[in-house]
C-alpha atoms as a PDB file:
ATOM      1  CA  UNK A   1      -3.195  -4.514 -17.633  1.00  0.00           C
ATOM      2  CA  UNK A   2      -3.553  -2.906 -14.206  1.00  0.00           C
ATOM      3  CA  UNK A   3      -5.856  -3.532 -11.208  1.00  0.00           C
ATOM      4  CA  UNK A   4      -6.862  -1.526  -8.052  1.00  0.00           C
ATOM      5  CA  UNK A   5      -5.906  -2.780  -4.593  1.00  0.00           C
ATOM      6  CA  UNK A   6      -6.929  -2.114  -1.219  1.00  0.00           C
ATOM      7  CA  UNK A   7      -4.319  -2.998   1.582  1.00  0.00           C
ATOM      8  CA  UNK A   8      -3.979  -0.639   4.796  1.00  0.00           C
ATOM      9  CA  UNK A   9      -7.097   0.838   4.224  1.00  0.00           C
ATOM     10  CA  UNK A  10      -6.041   2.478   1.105  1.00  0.00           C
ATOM     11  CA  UNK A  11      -6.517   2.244  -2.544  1.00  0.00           C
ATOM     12  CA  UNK A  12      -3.400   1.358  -4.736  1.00  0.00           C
ATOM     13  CA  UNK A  13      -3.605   1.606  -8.781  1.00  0.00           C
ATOM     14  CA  UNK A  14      -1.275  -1.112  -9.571  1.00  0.00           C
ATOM     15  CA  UNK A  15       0.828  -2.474 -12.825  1.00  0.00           C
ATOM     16  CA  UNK A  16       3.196  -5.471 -13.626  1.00  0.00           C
ATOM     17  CA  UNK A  17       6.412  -3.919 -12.729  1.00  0.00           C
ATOM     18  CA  UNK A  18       5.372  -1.136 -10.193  1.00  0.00           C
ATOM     19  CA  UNK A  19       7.021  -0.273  -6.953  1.00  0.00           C
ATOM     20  CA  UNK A  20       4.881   1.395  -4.364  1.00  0.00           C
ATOM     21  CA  UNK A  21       4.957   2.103  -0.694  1.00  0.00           C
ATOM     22  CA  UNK A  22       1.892   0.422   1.317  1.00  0.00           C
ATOM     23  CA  UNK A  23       1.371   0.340   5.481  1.00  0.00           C
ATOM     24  CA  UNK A  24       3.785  -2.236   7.455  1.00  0.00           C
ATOM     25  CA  UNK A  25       3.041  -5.531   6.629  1.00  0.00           C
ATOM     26  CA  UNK A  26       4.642  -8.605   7.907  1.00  0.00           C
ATOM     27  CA  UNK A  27       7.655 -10.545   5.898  1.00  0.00           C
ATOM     28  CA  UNK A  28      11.531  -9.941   4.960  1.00  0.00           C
ATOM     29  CA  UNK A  29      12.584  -8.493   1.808  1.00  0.00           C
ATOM     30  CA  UNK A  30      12.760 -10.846  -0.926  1.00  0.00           C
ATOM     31  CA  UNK A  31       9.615 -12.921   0.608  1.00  0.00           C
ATOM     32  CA  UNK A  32       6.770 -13.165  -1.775  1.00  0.00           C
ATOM     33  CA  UNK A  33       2.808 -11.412  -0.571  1.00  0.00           C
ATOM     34  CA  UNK A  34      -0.197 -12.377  -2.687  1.00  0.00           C
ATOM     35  CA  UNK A  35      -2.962  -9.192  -2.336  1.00  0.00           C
ATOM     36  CA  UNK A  36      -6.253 -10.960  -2.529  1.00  0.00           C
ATOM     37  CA  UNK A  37      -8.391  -7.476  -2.308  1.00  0.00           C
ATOM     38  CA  UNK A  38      -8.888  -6.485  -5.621  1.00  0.00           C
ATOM     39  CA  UNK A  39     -11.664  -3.629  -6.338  1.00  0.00           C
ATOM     40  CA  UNK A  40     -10.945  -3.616 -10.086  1.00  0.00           C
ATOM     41  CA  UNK A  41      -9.270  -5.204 -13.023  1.00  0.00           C
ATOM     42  CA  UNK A  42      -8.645  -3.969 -16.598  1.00  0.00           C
ATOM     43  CA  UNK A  43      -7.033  -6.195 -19.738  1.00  0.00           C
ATOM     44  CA  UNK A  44      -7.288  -3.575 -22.355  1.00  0.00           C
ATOM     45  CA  UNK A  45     -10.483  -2.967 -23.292  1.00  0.00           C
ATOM     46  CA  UNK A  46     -12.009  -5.650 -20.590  1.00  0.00           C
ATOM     47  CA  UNK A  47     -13.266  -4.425 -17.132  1.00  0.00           C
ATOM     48  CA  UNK A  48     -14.057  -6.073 -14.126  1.00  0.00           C
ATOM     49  CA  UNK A  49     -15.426  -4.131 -11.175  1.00  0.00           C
ATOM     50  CA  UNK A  50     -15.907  -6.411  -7.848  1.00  0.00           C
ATOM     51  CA  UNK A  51     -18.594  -6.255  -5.229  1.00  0.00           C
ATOM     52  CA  UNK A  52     -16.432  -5.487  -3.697  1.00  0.00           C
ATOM     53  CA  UNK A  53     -13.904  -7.679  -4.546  1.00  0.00           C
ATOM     54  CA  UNK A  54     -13.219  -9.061  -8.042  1.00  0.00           C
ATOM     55  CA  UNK A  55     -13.777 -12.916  -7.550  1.00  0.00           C
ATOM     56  CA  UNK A  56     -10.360 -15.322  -8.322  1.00  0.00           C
ATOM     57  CA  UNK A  57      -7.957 -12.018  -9.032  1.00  0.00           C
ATOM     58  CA  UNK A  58      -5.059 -11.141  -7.159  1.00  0.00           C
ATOM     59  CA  UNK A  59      -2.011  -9.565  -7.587  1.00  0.00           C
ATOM     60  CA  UNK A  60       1.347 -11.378  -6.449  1.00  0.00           C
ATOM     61  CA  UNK A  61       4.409  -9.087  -5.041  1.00  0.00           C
ATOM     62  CA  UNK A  62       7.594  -9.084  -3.469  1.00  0.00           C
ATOM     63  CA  UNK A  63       8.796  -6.910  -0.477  1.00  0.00           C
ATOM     64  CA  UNK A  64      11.689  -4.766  -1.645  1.00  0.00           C
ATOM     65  CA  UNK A  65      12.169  -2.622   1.527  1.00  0.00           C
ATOM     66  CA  UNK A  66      10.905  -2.665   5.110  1.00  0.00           C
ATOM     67  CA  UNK A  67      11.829   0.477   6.601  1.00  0.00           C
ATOM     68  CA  UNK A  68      10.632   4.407   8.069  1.00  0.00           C
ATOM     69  CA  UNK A  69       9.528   7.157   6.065  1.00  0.00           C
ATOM     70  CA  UNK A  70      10.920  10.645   6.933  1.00  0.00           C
ATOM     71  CA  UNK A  71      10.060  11.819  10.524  1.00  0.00           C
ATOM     72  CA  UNK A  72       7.481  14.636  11.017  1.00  0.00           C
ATOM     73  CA  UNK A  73       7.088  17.211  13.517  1.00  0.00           C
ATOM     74  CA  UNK A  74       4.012  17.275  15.487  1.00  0.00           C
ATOM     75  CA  UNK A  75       3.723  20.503  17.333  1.00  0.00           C
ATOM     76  CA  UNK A  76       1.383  21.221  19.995  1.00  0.00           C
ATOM     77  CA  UNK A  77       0.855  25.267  21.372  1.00  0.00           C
ATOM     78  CA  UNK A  78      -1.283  27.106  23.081  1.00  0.00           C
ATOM     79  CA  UNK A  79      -0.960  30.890  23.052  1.00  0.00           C
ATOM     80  CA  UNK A  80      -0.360  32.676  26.520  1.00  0.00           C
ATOM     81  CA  UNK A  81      -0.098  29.980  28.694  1.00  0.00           C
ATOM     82  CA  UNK A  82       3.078  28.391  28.460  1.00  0.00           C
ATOM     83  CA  UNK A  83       1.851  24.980  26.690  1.00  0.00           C
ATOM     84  CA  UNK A  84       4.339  23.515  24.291  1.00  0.00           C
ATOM     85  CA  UNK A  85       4.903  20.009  22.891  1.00  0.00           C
ATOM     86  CA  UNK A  86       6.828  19.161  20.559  1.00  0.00           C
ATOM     87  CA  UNK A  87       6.800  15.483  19.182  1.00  0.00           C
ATOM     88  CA  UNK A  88       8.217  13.883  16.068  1.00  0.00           C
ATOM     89  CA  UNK A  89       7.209  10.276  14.473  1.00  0.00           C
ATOM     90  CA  UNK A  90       8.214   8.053  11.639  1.00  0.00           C
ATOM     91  CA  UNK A  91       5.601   6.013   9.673  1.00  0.00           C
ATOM     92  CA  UNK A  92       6.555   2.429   9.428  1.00  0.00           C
ATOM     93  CA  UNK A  93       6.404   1.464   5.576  1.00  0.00           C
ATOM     94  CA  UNK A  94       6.943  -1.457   3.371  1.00  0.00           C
ATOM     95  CA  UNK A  95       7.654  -0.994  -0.290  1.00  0.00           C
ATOM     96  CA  UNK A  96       6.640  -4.098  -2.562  1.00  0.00           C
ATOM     97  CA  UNK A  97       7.540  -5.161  -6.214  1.00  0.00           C
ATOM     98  CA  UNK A  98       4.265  -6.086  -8.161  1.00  0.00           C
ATOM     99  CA  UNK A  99       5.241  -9.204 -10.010  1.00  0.00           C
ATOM    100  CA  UNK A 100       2.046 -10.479 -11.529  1.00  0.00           C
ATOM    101  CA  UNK A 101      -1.556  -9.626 -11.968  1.00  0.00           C
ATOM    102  CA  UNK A 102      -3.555 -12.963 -11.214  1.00  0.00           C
ATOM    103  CA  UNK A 103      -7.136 -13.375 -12.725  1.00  0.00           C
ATOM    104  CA  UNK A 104      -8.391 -16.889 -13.073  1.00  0.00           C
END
């Protein structure tokens, strides 16, 4: 069984069991998130494809981590005329547990 997700404006393919990295969201590790976005849901053979959202699904997580990913260098130059900036940033992230895959 797995279903798709949309959180942060992106599109997670999740299982029971899974660990993933998704945008910041609010909470303290160990608190439990239900996802109630749900593009698509598949039990075996059986699939349900929402518009847009698959009615009475959702998928029920924990957050495992709250932290930063790895810092990037953003590096502004222009050529001949002494214009440099250099500029680094780290991506806020929360990693979640997927516990269960709700459809009722």
């Amino acid at each position: 069984m797995y279903a798709v997700i949309a959180t942060g404006g992106k599109q997670y393919k999740v299982s029971e069991g899974d660990i993933l990295r998704i945008e910041k969201i609010a909470g303290d590790v160990g608190d439990a998130v239900s996802l109630d976005r749900v593009l698509m849901l598949s039990e075996g053979d059986d699939v349900t494809i929402g518009t847009p959202v698959v009615d009475n699904a959702m998928v029920n997580a924990s957050i495992v981590e709250q932290d930063k990913a790895k810092k990037i260098l953003v590096f502004k130059y222009k050529r001949r005329k002494r214009y440099r900036r250099k500029q680094g940033h780290r991506q806020p992230f929360t990693a979640i547990k997927i516990d269960k895959i709700v459809n009722s």
